[in-house]
N, C-alpha and C. Protein backbone atom coordinates (compact mmCIF):
# COMPACT_ATOMS: atom_id res chain seq x y z
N UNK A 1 -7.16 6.63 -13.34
CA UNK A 1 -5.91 6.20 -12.78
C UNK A 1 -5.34 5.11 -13.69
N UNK A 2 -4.08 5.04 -14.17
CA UNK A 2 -3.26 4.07 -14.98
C UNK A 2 -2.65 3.10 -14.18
N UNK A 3 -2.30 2.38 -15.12
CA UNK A 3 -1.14 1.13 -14.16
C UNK A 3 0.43 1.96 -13.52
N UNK A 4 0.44 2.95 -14.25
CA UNK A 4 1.83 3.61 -13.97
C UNK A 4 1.48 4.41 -12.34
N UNK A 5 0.33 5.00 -12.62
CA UNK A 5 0.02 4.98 -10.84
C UNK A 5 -0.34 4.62 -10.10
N UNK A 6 -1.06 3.43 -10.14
CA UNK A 6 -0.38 2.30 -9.14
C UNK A 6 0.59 2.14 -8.56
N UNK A 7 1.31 2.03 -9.81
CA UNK A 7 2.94 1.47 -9.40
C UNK A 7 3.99 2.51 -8.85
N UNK A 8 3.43 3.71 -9.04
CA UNK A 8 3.94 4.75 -8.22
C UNK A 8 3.73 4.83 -6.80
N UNK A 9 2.34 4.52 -6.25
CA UNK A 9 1.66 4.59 -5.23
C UNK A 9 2.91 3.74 -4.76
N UNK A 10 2.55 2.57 -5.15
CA UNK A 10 2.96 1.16 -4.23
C UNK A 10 4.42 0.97 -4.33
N UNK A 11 5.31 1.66 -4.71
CA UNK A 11 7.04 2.41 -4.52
C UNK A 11 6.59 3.29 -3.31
N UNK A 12 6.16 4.33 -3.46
CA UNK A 12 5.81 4.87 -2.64
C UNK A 12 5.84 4.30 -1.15
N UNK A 13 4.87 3.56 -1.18
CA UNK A 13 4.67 3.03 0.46
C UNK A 13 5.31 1.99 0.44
N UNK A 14 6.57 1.39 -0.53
CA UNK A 14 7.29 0.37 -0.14
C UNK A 14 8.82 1.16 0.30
N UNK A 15 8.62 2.27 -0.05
CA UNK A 15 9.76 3.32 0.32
C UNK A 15 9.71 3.98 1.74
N UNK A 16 8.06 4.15 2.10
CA UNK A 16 7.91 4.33 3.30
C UNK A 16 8.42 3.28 4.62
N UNK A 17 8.44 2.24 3.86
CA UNK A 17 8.86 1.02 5.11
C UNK A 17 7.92 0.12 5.15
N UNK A 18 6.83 0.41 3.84
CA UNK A 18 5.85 -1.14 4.07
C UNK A 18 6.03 -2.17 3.42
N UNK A 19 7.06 -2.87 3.47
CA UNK A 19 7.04 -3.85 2.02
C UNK A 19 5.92 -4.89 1.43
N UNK A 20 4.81 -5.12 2.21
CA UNK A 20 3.53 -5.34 2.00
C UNK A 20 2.76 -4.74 1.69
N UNK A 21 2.02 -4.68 0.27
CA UNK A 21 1.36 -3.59 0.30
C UNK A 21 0.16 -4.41 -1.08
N UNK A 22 -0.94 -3.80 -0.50
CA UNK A 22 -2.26 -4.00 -1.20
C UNK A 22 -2.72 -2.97 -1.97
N UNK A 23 -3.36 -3.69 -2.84
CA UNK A 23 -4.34 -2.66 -3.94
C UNK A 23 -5.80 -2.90 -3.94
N UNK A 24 -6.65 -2.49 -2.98
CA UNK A 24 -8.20 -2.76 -3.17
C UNK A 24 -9.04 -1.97 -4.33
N UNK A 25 -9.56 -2.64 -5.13
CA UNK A 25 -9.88 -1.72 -6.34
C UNK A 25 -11.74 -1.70 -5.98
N UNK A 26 -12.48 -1.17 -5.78
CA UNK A 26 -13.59 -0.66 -5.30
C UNK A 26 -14.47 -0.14 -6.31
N UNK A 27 -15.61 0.22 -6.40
CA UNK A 27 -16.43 1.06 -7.60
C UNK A 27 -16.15 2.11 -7.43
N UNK A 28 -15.73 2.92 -8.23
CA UNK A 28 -15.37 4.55 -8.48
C UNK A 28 -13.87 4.29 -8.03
N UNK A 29 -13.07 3.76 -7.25
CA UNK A 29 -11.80 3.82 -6.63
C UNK A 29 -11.20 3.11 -6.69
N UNK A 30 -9.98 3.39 -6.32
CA UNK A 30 -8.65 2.27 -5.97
C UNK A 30 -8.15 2.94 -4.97
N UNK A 31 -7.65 1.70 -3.88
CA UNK A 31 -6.93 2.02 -2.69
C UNK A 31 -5.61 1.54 -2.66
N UNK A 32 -4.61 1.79 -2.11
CA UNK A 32 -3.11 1.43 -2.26
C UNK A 32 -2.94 1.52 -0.85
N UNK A 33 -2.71 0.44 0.07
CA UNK A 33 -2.32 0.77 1.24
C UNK A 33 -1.97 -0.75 1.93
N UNK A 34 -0.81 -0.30 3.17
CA UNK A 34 -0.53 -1.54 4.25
C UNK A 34 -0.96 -2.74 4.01
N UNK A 35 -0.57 -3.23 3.77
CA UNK A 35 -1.34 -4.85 3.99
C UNK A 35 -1.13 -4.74 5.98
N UNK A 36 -2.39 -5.99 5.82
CA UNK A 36 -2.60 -5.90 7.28
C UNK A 36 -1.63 -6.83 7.79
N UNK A 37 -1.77 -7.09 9.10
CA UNK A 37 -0.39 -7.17 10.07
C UNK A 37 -0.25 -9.08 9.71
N UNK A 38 -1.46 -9.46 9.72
CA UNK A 38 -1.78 -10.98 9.38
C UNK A 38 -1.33 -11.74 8.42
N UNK A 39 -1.43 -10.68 7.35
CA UNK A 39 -0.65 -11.27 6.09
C UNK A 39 0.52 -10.61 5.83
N UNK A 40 1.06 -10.47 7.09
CA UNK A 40 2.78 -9.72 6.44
C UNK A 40 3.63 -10.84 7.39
N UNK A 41 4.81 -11.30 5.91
CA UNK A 41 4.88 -12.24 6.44
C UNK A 41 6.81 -11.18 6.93
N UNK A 42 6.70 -10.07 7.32
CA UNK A 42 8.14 -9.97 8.14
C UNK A 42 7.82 -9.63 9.67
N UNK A 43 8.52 -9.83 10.66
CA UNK A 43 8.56 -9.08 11.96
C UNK A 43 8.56 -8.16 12.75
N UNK A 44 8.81 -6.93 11.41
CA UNK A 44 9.06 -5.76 12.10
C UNK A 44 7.88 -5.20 12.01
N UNK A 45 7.58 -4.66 12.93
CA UNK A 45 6.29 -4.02 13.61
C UNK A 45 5.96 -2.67 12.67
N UNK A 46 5.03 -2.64 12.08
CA UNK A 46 4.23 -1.31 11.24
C UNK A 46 3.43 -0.30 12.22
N UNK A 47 4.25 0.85 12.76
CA UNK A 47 3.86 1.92 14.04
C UNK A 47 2.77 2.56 13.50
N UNK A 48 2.73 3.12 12.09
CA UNK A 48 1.97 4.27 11.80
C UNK A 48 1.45 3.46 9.96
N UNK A 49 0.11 3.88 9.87
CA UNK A 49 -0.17 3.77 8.23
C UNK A 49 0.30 4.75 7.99
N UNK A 50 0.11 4.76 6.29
CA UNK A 50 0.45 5.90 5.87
C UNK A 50 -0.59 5.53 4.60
N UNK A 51 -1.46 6.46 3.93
CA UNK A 51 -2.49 6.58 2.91
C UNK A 51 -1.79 7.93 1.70
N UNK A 52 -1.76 7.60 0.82
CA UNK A 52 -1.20 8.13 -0.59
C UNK A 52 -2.54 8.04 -1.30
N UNK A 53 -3.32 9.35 -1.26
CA UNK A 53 -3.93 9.55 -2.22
C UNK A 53 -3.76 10.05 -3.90
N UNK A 54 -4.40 9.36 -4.51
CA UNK A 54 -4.04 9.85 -6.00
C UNK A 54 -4.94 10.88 -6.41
């Protein structure tokens, strides 16, 4: 996986409606998803995740 998909991912789910969004990078993996509700610093309520696998 490159930096260019990353940065696809994380358009992606900022297009979905998350404008918080994390990159956990793991052994063998990388994850691109929601930041959690704690560290988002807007109000509007996140109903559904959404996961973008590469």
């Amino acid at each position: 996986m490159t930096q260019v998909d990353i940065a696809r991912a994380i358009s992606a789910m900022r297009a979905a409606g998350y404008p918080d969004v994390r990159v956990v990078f793991r052994k063998g993996s990388i994850i691109v998803e929601a930041a959690p509700e704690a560290a988002s610093n807007t109000s509007r309520p996140k109903t559904q995740e959404r996961v973008i696998i590469l």
